[in-house]
N, C-alpha and C. Protein backbone atom coordinates (compact mmCIF):
# COMPACT_ATOMS: atom_id res chain seq x y z
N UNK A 1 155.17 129.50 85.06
CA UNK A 1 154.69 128.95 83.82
C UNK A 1 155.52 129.49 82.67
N UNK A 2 156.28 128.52 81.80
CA UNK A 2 156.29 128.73 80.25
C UNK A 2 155.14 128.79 79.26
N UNK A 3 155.39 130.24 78.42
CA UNK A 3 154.59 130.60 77.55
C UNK A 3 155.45 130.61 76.59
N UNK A 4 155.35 130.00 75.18
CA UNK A 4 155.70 130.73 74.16
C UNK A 4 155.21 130.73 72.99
N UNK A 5 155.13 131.42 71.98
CA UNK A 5 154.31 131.91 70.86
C UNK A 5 155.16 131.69 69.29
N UNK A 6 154.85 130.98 68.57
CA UNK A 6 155.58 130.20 67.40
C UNK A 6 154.34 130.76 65.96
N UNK A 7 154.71 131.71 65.15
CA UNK A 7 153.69 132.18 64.37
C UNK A 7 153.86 131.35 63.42
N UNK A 8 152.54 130.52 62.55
CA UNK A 8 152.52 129.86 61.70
C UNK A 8 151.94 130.99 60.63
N UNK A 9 151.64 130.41 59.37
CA UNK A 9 151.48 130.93 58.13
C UNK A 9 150.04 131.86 58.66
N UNK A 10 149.02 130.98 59.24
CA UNK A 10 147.50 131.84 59.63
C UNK A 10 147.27 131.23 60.86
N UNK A 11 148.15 131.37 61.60
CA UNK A 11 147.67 131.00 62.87
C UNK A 11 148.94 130.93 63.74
N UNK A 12 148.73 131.21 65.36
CA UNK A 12 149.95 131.28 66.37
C UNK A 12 149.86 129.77 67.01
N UNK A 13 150.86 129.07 67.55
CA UNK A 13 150.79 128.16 68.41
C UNK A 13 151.46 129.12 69.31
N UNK A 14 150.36 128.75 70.67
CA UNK A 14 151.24 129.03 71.94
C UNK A 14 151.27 128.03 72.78
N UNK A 15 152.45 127.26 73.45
CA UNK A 15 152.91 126.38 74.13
C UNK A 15 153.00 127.01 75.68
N UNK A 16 152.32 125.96 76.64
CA UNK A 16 152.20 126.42 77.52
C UNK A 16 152.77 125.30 78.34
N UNK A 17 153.67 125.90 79.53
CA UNK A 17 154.83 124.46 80.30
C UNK A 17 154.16 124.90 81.61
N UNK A 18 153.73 123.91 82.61
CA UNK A 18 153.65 124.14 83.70
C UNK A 18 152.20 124.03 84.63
N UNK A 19 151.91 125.09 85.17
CA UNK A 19 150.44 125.40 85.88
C UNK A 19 150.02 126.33 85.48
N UNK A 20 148.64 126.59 84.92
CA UNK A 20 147.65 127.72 84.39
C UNK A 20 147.12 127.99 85.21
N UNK A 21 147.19 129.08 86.07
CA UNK A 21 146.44 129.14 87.67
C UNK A 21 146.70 130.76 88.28
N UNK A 22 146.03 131.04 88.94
CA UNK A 22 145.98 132.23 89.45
C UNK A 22 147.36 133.59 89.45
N UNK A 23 148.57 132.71 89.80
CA UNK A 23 149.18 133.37 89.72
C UNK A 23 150.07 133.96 88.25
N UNK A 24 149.71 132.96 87.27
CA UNK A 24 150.17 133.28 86.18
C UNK A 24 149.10 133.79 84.92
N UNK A 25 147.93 133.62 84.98
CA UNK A 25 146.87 133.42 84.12
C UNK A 25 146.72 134.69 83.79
N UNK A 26 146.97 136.04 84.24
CA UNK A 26 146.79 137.21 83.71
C UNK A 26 147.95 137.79 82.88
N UNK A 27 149.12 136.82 82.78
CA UNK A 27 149.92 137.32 81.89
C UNK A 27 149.69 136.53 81.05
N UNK A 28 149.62 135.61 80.76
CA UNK A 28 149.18 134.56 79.83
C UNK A 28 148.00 135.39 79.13
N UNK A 29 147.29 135.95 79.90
CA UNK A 29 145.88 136.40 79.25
C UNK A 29 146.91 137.74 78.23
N UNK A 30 147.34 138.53 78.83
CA UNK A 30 147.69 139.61 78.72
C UNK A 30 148.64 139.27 77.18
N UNK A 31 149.29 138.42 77.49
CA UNK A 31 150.33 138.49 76.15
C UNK A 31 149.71 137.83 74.87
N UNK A 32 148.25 136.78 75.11
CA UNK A 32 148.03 136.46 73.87
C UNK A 32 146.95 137.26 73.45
N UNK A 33 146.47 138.14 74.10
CA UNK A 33 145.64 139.53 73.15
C UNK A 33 146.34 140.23 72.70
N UNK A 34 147.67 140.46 73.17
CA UNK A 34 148.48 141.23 72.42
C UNK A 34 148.57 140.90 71.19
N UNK A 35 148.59 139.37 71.22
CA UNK A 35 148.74 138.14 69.75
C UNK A 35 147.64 138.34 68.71
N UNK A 36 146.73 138.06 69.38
CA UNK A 36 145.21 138.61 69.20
C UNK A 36 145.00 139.83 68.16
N UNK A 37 145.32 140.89 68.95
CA UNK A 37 144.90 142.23 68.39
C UNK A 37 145.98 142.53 67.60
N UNK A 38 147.08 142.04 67.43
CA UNK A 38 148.59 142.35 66.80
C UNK A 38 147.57 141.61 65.21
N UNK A 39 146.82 141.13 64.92
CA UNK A 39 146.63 140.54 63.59
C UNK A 39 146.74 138.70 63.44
N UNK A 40 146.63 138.13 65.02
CA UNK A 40 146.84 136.78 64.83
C UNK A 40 145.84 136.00 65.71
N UNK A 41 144.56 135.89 65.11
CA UNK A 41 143.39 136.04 65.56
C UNK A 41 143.45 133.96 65.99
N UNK A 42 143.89 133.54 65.06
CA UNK A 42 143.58 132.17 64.87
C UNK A 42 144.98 131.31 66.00
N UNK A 43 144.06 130.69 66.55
CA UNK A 43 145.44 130.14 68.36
C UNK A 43 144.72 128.80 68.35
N UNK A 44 146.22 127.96 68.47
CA UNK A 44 146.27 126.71 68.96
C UNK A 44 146.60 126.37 69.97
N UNK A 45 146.11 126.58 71.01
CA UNK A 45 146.86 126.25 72.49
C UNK A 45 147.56 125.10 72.42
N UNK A 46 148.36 124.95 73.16
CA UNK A 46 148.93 123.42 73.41
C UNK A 46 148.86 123.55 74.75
N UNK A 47 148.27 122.60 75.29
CA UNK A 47 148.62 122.32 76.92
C UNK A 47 148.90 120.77 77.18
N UNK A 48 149.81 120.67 76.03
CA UNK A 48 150.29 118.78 76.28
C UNK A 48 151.67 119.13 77.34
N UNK A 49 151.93 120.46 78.27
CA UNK A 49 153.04 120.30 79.23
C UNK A 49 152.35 120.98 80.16
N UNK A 50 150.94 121.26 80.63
CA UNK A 50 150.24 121.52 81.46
C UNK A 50 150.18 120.63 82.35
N UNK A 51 150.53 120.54 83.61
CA UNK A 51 150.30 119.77 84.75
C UNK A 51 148.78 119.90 85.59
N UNK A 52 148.42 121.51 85.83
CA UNK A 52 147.48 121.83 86.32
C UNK A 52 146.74 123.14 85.81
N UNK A 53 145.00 122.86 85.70
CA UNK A 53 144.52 124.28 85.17
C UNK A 53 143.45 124.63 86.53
N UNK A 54 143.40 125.88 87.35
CA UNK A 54 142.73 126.12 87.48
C UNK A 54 141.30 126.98 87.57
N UNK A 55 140.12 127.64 88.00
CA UNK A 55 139.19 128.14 87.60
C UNK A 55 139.72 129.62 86.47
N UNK A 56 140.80 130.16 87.47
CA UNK A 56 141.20 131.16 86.38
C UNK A 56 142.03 131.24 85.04
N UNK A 57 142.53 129.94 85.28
CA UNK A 57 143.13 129.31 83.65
C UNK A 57 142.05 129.05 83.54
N UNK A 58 141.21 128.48 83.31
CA UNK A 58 140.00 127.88 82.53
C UNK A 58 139.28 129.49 81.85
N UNK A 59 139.25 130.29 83.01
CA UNK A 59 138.26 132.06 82.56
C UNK A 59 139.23 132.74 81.71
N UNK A 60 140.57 132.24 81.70
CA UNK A 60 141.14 133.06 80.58
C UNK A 60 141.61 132.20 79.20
N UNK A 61 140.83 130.63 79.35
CA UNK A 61 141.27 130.01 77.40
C UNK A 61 139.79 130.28 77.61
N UNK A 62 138.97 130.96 78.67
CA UNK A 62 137.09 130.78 77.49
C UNK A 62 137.44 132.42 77.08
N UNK A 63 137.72 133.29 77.81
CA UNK A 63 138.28 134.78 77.49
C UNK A 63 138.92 134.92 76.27
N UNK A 64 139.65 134.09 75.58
CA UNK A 64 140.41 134.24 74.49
C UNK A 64 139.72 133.20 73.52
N UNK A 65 138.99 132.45 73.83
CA UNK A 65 137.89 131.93 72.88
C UNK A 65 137.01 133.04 72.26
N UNK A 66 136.93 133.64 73.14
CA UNK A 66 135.76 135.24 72.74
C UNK A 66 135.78 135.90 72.03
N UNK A 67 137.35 136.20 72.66
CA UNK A 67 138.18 137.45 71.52
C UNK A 67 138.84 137.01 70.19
N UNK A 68 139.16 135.63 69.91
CA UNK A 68 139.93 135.37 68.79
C UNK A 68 138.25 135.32 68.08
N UNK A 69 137.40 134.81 68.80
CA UNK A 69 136.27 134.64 67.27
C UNK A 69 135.49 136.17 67.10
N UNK A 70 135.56 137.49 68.25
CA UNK A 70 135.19 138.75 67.59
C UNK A 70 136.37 139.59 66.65
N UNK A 71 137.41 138.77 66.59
CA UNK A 71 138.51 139.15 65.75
C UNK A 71 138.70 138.59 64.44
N UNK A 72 137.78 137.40 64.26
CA UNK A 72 137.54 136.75 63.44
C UNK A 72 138.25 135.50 62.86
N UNK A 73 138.97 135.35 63.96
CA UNK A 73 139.36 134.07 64.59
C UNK A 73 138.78 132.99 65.07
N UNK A 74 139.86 131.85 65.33
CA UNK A 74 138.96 131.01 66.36
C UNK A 74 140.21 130.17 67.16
N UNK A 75 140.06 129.73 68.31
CA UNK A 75 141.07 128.97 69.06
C UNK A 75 140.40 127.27 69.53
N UNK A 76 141.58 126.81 69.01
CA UNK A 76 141.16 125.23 69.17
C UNK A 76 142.51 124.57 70.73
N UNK A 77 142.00 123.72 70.92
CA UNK A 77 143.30 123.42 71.90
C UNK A 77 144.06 121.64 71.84
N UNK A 78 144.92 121.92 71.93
CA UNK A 78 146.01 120.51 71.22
C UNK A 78 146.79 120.18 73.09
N UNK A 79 146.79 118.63 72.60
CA UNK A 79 147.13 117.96 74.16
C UNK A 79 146.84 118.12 75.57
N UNK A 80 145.30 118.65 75.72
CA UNK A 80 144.89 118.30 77.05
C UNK A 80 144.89 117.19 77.65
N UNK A 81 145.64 116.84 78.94
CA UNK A 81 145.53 115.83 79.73
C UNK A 81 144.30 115.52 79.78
N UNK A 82 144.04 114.18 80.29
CA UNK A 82 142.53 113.75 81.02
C UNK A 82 142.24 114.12 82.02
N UNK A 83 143.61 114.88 83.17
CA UNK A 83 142.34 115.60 83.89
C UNK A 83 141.91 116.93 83.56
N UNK A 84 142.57 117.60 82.93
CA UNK A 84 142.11 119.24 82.29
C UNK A 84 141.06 118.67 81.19
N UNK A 85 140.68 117.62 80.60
CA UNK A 85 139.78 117.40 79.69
C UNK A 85 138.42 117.07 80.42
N UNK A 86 139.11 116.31 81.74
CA UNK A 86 137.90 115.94 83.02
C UNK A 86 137.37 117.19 83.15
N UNK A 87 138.17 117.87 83.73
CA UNK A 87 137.55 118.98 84.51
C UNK A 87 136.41 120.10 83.47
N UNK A 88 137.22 120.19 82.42
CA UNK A 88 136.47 121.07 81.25
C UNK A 88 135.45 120.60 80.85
N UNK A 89 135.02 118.75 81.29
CA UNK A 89 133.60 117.82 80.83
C UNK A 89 132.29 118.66 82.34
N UNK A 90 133.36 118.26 83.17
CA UNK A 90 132.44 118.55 84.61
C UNK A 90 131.83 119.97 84.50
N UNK A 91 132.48 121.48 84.23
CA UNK A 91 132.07 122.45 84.22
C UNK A 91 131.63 122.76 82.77
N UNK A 92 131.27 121.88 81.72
CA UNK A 92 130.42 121.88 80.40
C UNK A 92 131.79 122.85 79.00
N UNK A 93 132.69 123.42 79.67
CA UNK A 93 133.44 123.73 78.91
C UNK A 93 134.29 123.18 77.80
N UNK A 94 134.21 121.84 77.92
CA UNK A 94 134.33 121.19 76.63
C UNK A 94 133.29 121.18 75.48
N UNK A 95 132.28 122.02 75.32
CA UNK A 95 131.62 122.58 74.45
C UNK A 95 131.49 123.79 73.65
N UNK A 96 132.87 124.12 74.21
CA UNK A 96 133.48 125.41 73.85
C UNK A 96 134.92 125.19 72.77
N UNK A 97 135.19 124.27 72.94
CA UNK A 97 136.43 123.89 72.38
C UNK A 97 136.23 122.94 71.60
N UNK A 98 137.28 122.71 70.64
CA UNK A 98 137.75 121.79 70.01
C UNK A 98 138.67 121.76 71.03
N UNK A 99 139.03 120.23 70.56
CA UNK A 99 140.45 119.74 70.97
C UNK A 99 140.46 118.11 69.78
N UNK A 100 142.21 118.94 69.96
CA UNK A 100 143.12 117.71 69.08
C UNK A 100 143.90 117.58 69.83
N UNK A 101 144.47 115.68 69.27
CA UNK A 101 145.72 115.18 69.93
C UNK A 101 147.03 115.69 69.89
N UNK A 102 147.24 116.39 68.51
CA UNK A 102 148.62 116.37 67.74
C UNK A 102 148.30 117.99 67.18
N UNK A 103 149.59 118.24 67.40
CA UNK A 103 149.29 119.75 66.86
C UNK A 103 149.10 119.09 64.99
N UNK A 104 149.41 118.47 64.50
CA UNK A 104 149.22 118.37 63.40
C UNK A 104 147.75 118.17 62.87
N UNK A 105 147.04 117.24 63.46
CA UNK A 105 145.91 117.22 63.60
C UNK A 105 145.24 118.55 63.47
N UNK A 106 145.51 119.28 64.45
CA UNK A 106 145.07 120.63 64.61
C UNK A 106 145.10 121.58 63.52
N UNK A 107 146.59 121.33 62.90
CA UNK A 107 146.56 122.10 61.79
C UNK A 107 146.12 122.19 60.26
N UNK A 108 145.81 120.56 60.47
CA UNK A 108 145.40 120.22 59.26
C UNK A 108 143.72 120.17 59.16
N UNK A 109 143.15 119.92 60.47
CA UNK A 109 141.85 120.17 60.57
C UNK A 109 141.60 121.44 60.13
N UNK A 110 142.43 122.46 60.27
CA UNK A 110 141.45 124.15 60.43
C UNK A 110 142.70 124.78 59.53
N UNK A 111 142.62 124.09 58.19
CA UNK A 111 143.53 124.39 57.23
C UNK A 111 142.59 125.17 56.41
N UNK A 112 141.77 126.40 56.69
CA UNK A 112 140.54 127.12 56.28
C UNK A 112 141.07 128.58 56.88
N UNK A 113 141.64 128.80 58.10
CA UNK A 113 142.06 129.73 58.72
C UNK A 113 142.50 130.85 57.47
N UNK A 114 142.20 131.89 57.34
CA UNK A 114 142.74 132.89 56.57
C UNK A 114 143.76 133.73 56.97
């Protein structure tokens, strides 16, 4: 998996290429608390180059849902496929998220971020 991290004015986009899944999901976890606790509480995921998420990608964007809002943050997510949007309907986790189409969307929605 590609990860990478693009700091905006009050908020990080991190772009994610590939599969969110067991074997990668703890560095993924690992590097955006770093993001997190470094002072960049507010995350836009992108997973518009996500092919596949599974149970442990899913336990680590609700894991960093947690921590960006006790940091006083919040994380929204930009270009989920329909089936990562399926799957997040089936296990109720699309009630946890926002999601936008367009990172722009995204940014202009939660143009409040401090």
């Amino acid at each position: 998996m590609k990860i990478e991290f693009h700091d905006g004015e009050n908020y990080t986009v991190v772009s994610l290429e590939g599969e969110l899944d067991i074997e990668n999901s703890s560095d993924f976890k690992e590097k955006a608390m770093m993001k997190i606790l470094n002072g960049h509480p507010n995350m836009i995921i992108d997973l518009s180059q996500v092919v596949y998420v599974d149970s442990s990608g899913l336990g680590v964007l609700v894991f960093l849902q947690k921590n960006t809002r006790l940091n006083g943050g919040s994380l929204v997510i930009v270009g989920a496929t329909e089936q990562i949007r399926r799957t997040m309907k089936i296990t109720h986790l699309d009630e946890l998220f926002k999601f936008y189409s367009t990172l722009k969307e995204a940014i202009d929605e939660n143009s409040n971020w401090k």
